[in-house]
PDB file of N, CA and C in Angstrom:
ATOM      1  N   UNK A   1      53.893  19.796 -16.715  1.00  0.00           N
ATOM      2  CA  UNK A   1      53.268  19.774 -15.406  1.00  0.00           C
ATOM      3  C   UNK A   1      52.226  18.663 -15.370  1.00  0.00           C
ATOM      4  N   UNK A   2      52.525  18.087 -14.144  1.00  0.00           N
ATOM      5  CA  UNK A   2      51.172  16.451 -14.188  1.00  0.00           C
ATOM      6  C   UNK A   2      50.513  17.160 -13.342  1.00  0.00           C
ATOM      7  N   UNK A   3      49.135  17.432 -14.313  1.00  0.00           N
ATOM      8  CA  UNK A   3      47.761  17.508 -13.018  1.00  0.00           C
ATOM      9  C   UNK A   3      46.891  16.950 -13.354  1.00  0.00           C
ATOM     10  N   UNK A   4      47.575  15.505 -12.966  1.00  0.00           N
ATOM     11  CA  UNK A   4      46.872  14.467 -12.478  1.00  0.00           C
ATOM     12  C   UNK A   4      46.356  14.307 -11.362  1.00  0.00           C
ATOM     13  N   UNK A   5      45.093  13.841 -10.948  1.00  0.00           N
ATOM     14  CA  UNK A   5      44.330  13.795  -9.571  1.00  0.00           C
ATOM     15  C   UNK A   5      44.708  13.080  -9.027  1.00  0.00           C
ATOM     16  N   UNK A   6      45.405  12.809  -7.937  1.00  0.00           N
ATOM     17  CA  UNK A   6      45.415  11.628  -7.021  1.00  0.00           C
ATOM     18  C   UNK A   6      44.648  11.204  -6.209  1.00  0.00           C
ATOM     19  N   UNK A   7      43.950  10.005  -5.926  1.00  0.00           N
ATOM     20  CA  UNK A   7      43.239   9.484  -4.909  1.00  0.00           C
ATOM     21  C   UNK A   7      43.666   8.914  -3.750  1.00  0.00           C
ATOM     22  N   UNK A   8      43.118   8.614  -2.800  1.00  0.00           N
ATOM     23  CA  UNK A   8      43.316   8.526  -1.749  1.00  0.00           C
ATOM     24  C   UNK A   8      42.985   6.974  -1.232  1.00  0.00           C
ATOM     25  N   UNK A   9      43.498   5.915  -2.025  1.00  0.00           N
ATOM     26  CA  UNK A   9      42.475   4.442  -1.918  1.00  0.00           C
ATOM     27  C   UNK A   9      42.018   3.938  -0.508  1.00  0.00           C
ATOM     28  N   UNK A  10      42.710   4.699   0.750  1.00  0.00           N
ATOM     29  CA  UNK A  10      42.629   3.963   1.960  1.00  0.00           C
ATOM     30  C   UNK A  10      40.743   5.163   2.225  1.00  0.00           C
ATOM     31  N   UNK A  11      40.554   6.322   1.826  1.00  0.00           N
ATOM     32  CA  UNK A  11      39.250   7.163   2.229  1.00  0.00           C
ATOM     33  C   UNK A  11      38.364   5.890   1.402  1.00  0.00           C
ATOM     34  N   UNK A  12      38.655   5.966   0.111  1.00  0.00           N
ATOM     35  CA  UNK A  12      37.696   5.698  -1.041  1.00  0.00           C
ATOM     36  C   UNK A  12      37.047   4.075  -0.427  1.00  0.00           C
ATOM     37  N   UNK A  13      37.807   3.082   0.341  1.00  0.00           N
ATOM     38  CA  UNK A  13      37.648   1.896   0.504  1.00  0.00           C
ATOM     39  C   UNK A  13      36.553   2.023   1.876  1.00  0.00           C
ATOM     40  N   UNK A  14      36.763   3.172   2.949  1.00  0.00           N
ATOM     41  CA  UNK A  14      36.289   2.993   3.545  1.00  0.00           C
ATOM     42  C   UNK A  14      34.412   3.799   3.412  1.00  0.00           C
ATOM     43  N   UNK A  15      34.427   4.528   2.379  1.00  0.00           N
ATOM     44  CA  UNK A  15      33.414   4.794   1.586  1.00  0.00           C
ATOM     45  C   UNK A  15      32.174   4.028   1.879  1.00  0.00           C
ATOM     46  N   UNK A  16      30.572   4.345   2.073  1.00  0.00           N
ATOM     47  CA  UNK A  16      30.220   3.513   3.105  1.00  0.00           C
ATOM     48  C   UNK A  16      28.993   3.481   1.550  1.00  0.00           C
ATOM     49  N   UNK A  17      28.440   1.894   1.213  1.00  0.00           N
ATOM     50  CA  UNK A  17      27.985   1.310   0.104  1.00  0.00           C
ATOM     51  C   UNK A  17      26.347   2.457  -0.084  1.00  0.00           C
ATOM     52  N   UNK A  18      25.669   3.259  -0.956  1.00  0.00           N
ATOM     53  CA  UNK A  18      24.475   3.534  -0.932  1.00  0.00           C
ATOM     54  C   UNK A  18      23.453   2.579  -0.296  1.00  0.00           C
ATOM     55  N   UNK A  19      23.586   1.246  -0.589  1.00  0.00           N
ATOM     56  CA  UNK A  19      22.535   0.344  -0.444  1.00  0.00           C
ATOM     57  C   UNK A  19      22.696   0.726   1.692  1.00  0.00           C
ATOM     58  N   UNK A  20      23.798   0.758   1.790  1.00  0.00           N
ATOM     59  CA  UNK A  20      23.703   0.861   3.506  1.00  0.00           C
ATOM     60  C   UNK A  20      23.336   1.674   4.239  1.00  0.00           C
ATOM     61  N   UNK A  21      23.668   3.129   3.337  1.00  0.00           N
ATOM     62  CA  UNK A  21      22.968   4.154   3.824  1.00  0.00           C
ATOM     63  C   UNK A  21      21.724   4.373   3.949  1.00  0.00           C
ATOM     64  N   UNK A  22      20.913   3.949   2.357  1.00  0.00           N
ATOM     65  CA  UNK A  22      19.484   3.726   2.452  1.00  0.00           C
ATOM     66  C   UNK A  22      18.724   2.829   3.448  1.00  0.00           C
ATOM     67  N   UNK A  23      19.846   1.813   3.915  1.00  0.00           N
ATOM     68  CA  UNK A  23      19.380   0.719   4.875  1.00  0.00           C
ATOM     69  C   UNK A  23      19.004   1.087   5.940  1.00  0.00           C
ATOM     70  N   UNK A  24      19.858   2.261   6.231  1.00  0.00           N
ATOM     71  CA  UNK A  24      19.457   2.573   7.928  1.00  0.00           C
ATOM     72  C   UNK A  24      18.749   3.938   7.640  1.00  0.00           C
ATOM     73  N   UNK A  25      18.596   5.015   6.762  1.00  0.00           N
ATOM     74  CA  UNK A  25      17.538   6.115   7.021  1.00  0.00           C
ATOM     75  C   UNK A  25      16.288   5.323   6.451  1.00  0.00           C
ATOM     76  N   UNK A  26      15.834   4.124   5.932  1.00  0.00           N
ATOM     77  CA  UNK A  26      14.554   4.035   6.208  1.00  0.00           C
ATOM     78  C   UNK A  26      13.752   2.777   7.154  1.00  0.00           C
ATOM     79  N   UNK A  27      14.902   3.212   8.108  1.00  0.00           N
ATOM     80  CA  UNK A  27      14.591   3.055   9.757  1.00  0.00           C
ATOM     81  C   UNK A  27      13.837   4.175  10.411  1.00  0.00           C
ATOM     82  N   UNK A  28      14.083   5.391   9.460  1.00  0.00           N
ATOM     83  CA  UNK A  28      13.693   6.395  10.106  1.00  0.00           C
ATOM     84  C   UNK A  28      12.277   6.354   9.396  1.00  0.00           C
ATOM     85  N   UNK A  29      10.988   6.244  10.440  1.00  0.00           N
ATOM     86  CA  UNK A  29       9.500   6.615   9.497  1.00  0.00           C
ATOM     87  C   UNK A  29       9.191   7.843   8.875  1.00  0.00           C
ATOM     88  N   UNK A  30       9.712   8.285   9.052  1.00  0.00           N
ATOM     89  CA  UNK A  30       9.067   9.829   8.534  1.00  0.00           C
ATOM     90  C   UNK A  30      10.122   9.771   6.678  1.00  0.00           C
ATOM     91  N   UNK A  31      11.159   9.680   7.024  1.00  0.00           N
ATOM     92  CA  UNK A  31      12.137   9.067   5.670  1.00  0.00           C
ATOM     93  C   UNK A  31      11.247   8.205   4.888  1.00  0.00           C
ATOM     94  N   UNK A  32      11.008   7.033   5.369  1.00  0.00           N
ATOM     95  CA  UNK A  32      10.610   5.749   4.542  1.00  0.00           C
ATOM     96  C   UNK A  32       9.057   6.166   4.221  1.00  0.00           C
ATOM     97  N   UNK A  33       8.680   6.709   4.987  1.00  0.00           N
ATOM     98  CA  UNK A  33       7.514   7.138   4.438  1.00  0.00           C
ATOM     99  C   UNK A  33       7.414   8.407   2.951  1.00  0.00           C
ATOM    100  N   UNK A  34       8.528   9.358   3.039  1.00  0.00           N
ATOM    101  CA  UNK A  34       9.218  10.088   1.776  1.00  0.00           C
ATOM    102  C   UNK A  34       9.256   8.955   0.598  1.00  0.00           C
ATOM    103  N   UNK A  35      10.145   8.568   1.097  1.00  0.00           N
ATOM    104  CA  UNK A  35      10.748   7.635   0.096  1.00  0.00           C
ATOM    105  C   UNK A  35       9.946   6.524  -0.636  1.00  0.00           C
ATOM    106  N   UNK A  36       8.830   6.234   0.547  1.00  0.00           N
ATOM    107  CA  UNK A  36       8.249   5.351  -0.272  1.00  0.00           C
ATOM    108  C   UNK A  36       7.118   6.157  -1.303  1.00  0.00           C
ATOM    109  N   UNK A  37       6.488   7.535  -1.160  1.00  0.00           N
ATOM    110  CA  UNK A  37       5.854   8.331  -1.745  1.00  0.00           C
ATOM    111  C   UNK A  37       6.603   8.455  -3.132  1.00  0.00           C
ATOM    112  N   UNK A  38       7.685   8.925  -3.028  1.00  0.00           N
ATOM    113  CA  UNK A  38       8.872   9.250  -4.475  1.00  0.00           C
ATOM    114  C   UNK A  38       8.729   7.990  -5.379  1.00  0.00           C
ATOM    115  N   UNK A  39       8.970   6.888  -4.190  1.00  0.00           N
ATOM    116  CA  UNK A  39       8.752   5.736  -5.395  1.00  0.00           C
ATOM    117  C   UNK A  39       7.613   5.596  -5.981  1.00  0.00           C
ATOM    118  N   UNK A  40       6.525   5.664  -5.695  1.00  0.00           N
ATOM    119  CA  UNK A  40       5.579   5.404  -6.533  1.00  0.00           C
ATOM    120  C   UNK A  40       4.619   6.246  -7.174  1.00  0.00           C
ATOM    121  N   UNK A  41       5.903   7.766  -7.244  1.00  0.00           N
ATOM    122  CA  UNK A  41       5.490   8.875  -7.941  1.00  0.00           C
ATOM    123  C   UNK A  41       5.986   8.446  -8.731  1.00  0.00           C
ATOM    124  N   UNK A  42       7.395   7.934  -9.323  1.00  0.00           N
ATOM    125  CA  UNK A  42       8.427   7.671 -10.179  1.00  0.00           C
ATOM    126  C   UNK A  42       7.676   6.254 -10.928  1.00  0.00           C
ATOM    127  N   UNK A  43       7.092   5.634 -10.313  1.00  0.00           N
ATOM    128  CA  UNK A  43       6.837   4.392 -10.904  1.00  0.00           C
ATOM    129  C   UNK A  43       5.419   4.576 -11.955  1.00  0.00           C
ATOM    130  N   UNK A  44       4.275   5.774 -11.622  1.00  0.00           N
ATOM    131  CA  UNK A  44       3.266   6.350 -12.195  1.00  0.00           C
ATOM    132  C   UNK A  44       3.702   6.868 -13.504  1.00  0.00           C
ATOM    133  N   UNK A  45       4.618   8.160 -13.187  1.00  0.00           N
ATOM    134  CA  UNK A  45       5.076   8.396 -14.570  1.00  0.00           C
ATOM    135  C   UNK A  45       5.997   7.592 -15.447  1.00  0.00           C
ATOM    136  N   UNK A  46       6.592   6.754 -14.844  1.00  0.00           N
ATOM    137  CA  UNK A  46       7.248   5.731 -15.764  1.00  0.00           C
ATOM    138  C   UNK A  46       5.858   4.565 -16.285  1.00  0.00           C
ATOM    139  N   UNK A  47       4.877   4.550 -16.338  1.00  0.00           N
ATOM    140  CA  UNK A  47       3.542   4.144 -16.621  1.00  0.00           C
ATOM    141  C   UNK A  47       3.313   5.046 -17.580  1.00  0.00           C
ATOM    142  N   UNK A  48       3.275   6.468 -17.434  1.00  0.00           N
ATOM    143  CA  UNK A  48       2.391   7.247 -18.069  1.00  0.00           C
ATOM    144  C   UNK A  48       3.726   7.485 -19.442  1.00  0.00           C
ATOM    145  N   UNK A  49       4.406   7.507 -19.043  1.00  0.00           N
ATOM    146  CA  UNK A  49       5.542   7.544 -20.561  1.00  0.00           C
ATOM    147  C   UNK A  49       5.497   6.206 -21.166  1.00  0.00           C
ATOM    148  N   UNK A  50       5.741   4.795 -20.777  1.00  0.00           N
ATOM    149  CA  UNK A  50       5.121   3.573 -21.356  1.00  0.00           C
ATOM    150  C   UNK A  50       4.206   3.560 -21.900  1.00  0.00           C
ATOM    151  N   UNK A  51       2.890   3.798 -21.398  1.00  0.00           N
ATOM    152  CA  UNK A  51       2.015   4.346 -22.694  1.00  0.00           C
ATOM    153  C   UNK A  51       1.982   5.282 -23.735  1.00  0.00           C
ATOM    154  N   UNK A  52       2.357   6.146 -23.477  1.00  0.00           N
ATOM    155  CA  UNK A  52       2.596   6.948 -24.183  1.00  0.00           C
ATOM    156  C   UNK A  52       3.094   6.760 -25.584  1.00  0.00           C
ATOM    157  N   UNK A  53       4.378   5.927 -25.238  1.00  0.00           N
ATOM    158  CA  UNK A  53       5.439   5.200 -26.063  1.00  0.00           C
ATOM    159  C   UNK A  53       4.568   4.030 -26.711  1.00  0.00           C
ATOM    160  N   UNK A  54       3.824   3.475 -26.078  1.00  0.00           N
ATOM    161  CA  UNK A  54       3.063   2.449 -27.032  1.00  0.00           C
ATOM    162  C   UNK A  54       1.947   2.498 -27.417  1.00  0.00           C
ATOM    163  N   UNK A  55       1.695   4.105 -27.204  1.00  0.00           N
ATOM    164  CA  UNK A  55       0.323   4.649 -28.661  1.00  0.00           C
ATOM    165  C   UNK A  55       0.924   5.088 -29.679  1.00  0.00           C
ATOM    166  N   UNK A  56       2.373   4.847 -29.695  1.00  0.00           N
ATOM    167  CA  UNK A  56       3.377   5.723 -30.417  1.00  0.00           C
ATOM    168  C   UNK A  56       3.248   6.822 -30.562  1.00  0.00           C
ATOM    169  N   UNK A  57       3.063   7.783 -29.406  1.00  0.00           N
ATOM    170  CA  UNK A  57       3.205   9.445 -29.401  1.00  0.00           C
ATOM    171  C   UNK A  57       3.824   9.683 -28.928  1.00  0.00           C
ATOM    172  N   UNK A  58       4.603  10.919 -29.990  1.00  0.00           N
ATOM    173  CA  UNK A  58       5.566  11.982 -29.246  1.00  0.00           C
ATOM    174  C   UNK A  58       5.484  12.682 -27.540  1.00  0.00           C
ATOM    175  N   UNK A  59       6.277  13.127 -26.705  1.00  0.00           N
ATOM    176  CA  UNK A  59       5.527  13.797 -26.037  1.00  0.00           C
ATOM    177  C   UNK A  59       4.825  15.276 -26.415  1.00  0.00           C
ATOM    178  N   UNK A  60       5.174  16.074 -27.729  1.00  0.00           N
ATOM    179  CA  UNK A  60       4.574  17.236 -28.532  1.00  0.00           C
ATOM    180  C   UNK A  60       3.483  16.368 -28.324  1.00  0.00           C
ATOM    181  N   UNK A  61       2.899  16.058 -29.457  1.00  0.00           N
ATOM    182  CA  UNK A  61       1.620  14.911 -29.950  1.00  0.00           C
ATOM    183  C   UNK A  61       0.878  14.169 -28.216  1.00  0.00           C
ATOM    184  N   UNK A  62       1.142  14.316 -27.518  1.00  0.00           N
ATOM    185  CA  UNK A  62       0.627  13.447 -26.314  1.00  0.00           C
ATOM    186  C   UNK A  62       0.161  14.760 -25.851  1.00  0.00           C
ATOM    187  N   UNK A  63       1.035  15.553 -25.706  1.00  0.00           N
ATOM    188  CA  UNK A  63       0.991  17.329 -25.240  1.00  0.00           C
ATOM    189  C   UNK A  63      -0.416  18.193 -25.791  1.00  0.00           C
ATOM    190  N   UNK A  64      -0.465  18.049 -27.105  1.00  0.00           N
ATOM    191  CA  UNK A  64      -1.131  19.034 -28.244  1.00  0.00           C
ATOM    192  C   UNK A  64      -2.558  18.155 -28.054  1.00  0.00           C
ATOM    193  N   UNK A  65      -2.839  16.690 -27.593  1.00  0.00           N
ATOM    194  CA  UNK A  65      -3.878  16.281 -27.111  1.00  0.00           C
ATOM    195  C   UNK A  65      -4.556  16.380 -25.856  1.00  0.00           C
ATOM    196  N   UNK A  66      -3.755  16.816 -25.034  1.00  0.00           N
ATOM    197  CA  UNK A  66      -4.051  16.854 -23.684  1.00  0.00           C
ATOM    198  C   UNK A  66      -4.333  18.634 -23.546  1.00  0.00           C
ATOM    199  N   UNK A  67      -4.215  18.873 -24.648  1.00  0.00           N
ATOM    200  CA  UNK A  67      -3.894  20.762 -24.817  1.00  0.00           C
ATOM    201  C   UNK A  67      -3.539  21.406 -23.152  1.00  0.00           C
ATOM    202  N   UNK A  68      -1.844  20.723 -23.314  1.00  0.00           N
ATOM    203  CA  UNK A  68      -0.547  21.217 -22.342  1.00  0.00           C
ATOM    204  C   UNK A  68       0.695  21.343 -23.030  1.00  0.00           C
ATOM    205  N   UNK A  69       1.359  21.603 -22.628  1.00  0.00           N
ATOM    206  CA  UNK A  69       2.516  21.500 -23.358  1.00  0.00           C
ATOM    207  C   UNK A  69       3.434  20.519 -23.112  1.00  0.00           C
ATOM    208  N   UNK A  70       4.543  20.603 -23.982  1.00  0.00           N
ATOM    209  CA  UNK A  70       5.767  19.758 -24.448  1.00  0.00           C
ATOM    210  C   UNK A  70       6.263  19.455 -22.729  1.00  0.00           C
ATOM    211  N   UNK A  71       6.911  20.532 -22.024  1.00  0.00           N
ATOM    212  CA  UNK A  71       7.220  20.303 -20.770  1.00  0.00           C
ATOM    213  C   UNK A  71       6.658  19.962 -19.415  1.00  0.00           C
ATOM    214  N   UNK A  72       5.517  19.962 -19.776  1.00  0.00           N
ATOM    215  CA  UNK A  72       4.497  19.323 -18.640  1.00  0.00           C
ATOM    216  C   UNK A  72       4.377  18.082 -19.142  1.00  0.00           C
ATOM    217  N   UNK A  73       4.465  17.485 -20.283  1.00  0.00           N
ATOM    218  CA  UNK A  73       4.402  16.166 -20.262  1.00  0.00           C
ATOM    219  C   UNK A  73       5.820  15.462 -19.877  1.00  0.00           C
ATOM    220  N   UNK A  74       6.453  15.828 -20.299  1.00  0.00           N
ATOM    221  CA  UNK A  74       7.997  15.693 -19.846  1.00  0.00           C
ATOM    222  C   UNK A  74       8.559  15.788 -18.067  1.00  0.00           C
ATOM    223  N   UNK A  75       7.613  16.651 -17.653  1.00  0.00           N
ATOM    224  CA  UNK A  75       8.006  16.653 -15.797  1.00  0.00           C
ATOM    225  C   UNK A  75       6.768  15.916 -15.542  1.00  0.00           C
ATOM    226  N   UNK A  76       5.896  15.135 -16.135  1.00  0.00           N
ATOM    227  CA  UNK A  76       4.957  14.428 -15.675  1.00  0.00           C
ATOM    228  C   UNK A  76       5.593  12.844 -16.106  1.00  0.00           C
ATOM    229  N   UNK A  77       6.188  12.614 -17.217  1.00  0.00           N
ATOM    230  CA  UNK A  77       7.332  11.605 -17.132  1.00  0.00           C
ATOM    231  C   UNK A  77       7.867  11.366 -16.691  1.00  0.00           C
ATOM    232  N   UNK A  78       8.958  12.306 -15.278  1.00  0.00           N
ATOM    233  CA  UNK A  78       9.944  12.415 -15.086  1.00  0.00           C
ATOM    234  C   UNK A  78       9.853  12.544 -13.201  1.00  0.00           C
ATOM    235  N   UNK A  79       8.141  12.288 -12.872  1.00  0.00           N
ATOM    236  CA  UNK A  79       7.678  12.117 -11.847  1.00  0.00           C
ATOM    237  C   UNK A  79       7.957  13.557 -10.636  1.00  0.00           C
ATOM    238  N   UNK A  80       8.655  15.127 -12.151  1.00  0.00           N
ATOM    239  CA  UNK A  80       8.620  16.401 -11.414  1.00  0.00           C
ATOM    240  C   UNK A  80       7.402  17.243 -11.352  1.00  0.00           C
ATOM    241  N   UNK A  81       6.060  16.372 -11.693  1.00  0.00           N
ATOM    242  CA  UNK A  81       5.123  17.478 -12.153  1.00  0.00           C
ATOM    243  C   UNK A  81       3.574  16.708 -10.940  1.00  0.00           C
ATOM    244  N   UNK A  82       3.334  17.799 -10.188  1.00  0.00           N
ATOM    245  CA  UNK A  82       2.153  17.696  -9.602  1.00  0.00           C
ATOM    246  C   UNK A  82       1.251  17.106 -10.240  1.00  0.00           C
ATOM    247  N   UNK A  83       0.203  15.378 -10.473  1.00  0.00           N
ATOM    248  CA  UNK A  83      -0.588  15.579 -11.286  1.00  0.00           C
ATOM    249  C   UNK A  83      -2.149  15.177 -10.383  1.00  0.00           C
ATOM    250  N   UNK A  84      -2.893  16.071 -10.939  1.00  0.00           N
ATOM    251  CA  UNK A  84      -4.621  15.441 -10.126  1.00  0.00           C
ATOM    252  C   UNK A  84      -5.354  14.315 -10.659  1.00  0.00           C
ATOM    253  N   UNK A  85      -6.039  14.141 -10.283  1.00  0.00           N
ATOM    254  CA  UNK A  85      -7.272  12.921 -10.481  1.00  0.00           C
ATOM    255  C   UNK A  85      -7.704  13.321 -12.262  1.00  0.00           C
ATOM    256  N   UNK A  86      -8.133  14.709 -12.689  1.00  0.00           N
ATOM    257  CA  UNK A  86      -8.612  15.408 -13.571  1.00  0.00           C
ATOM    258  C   UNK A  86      -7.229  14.664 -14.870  1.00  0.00           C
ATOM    259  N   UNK A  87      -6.368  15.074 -14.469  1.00  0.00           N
ATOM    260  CA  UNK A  87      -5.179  15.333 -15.253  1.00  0.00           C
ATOM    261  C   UNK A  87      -4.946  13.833 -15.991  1.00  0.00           C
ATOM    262  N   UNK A  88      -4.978  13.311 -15.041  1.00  0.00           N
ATOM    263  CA  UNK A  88      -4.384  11.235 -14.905  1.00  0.00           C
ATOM    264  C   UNK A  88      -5.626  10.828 -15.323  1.00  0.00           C
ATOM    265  N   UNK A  89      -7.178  11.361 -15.223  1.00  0.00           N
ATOM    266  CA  UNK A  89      -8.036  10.983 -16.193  1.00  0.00           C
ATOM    267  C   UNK A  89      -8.458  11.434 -17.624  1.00  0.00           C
ATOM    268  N   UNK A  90      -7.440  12.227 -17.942  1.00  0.00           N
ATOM    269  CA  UNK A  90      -7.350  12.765 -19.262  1.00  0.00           C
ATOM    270  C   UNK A  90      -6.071  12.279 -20.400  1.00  0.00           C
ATOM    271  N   UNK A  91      -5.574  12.328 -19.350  1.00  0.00           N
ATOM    272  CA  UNK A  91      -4.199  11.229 -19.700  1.00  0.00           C
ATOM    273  C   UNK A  91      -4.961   9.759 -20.575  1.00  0.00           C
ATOM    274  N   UNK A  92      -5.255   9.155 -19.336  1.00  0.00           N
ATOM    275  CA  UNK A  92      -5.528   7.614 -19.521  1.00  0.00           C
ATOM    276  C   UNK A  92      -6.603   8.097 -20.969  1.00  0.00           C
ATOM    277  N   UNK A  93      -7.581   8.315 -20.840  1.00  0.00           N
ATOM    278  CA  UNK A  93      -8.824   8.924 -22.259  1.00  0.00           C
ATOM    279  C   UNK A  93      -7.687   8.930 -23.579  1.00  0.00           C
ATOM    280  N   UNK A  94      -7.093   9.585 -23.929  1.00  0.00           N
ATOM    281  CA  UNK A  94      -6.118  10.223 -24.524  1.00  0.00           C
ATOM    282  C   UNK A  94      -5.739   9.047 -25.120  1.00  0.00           C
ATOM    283  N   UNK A  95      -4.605   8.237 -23.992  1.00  0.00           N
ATOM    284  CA  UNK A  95      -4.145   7.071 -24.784  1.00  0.00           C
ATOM    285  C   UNK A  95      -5.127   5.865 -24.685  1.00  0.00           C
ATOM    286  N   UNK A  96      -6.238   5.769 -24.128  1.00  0.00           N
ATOM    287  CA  UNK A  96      -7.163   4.778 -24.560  1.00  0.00           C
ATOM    288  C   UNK A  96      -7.438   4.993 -25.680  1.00  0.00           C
ATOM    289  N   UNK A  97      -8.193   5.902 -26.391  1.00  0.00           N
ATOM    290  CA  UNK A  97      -9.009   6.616 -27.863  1.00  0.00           C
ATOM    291  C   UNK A  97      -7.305   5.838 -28.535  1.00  0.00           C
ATOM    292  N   UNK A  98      -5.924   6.446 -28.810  1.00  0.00           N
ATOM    293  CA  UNK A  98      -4.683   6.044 -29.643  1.00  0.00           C
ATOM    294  C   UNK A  98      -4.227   5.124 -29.271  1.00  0.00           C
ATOM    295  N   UNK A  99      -4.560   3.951 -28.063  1.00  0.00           N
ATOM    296  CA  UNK A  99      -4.103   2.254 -28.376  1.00  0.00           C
ATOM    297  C   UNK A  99      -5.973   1.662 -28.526  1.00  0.00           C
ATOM    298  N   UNK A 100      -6.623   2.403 -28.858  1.00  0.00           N
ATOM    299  CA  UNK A 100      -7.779   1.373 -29.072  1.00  0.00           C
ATOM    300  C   UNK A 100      -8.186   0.144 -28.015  1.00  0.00           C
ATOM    301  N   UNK A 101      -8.065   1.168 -26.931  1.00  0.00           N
ATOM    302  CA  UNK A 101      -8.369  -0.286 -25.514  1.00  0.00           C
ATOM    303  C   UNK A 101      -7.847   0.466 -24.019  1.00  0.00           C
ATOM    304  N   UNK A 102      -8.497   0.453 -23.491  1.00  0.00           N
ATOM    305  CA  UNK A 102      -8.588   0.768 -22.322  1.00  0.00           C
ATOM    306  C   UNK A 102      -7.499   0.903 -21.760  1.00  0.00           C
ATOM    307  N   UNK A 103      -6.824   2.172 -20.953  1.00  0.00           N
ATOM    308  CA  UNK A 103      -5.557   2.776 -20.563  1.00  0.00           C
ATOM    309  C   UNK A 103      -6.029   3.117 -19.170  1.00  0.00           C
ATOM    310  N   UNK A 104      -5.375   2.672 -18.031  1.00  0.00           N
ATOM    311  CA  UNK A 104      -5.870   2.523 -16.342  1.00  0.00           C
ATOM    312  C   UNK A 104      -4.522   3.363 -15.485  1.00  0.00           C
ATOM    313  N   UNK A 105      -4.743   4.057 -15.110  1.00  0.00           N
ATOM    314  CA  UNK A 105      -3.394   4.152 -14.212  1.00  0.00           C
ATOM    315  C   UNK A 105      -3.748   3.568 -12.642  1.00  0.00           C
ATOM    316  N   UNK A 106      -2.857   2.767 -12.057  1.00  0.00           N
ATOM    317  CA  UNK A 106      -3.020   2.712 -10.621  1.00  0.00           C
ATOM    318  C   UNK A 106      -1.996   2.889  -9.413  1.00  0.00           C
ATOM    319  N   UNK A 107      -2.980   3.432  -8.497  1.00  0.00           N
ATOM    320  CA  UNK A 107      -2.093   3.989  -7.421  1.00  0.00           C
ATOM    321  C   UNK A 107      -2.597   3.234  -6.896  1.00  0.00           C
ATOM    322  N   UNK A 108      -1.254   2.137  -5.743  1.00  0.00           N
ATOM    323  CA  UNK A 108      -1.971   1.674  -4.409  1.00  0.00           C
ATOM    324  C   UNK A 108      -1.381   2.121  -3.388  1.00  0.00           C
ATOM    325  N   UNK A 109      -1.861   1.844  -2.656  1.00  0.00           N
ATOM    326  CA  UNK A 109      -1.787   2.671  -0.730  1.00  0.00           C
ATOM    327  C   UNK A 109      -0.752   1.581  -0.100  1.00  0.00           C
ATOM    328  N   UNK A 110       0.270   2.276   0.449  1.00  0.00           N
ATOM    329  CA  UNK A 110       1.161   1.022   1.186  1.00  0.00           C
ATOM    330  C   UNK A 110       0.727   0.885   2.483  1.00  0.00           C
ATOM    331  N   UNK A 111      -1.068   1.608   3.244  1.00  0.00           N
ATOM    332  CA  UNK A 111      -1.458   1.447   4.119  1.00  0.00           C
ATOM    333  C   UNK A 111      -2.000  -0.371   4.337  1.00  0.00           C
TER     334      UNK A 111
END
């Protein structure tokens, strides 16, 4: 028995590109305004794991300093974890003291 999937090349072609879709919902402000928030939630914790990575700490070891755990540093990597002013200044302390030099996070306003 062939159960093999068949496709459909004439649906699949007319398949409409991501880049186009994104093109026109952030026409919509209330969207682009989402979207632009996500991005530069995503772009913070991809900061805060870069350092991380170049004090050479685990996220355990980044965790057990910040006295949080393994998975809060991990959804704070991963731009799933609520973080405050308190938190992101304990952070930065943390890996300033283990790269020996000043650790900054910045947020700017797309106002």
């Amino acid at each position: 028995m062939n159960n093999k999937k068949k496709y459909n090349l004439a649906k699949i072609q007319k398949l409409t590109e991501l880049d186009d879709v994104l093109k026109k919902k952030l026409k919509n402000p209330k969207f682009k305004k989402g979207f632009d928030l996500a991005l530069k939630r995503w772009d913070l914790a991809h900061e805060i794991m870069m350092a991380r990575k170049k004090a050479k700490m685990t996220q355990i070891e980044f965790a057990k300093e910040l006295k949080t755990s393994q998975s809060f540093v991990a959804r704070a990597e991963n731009g799933g974890q609520n973080l405050t002013i308190n938190v992101l200044m304990r952070m930065a302390d943390v890996l300033s003291i283990k790269q020996k030099k000043s650790v900054k996070f910045q947020i700017v306003s797309s106002t």
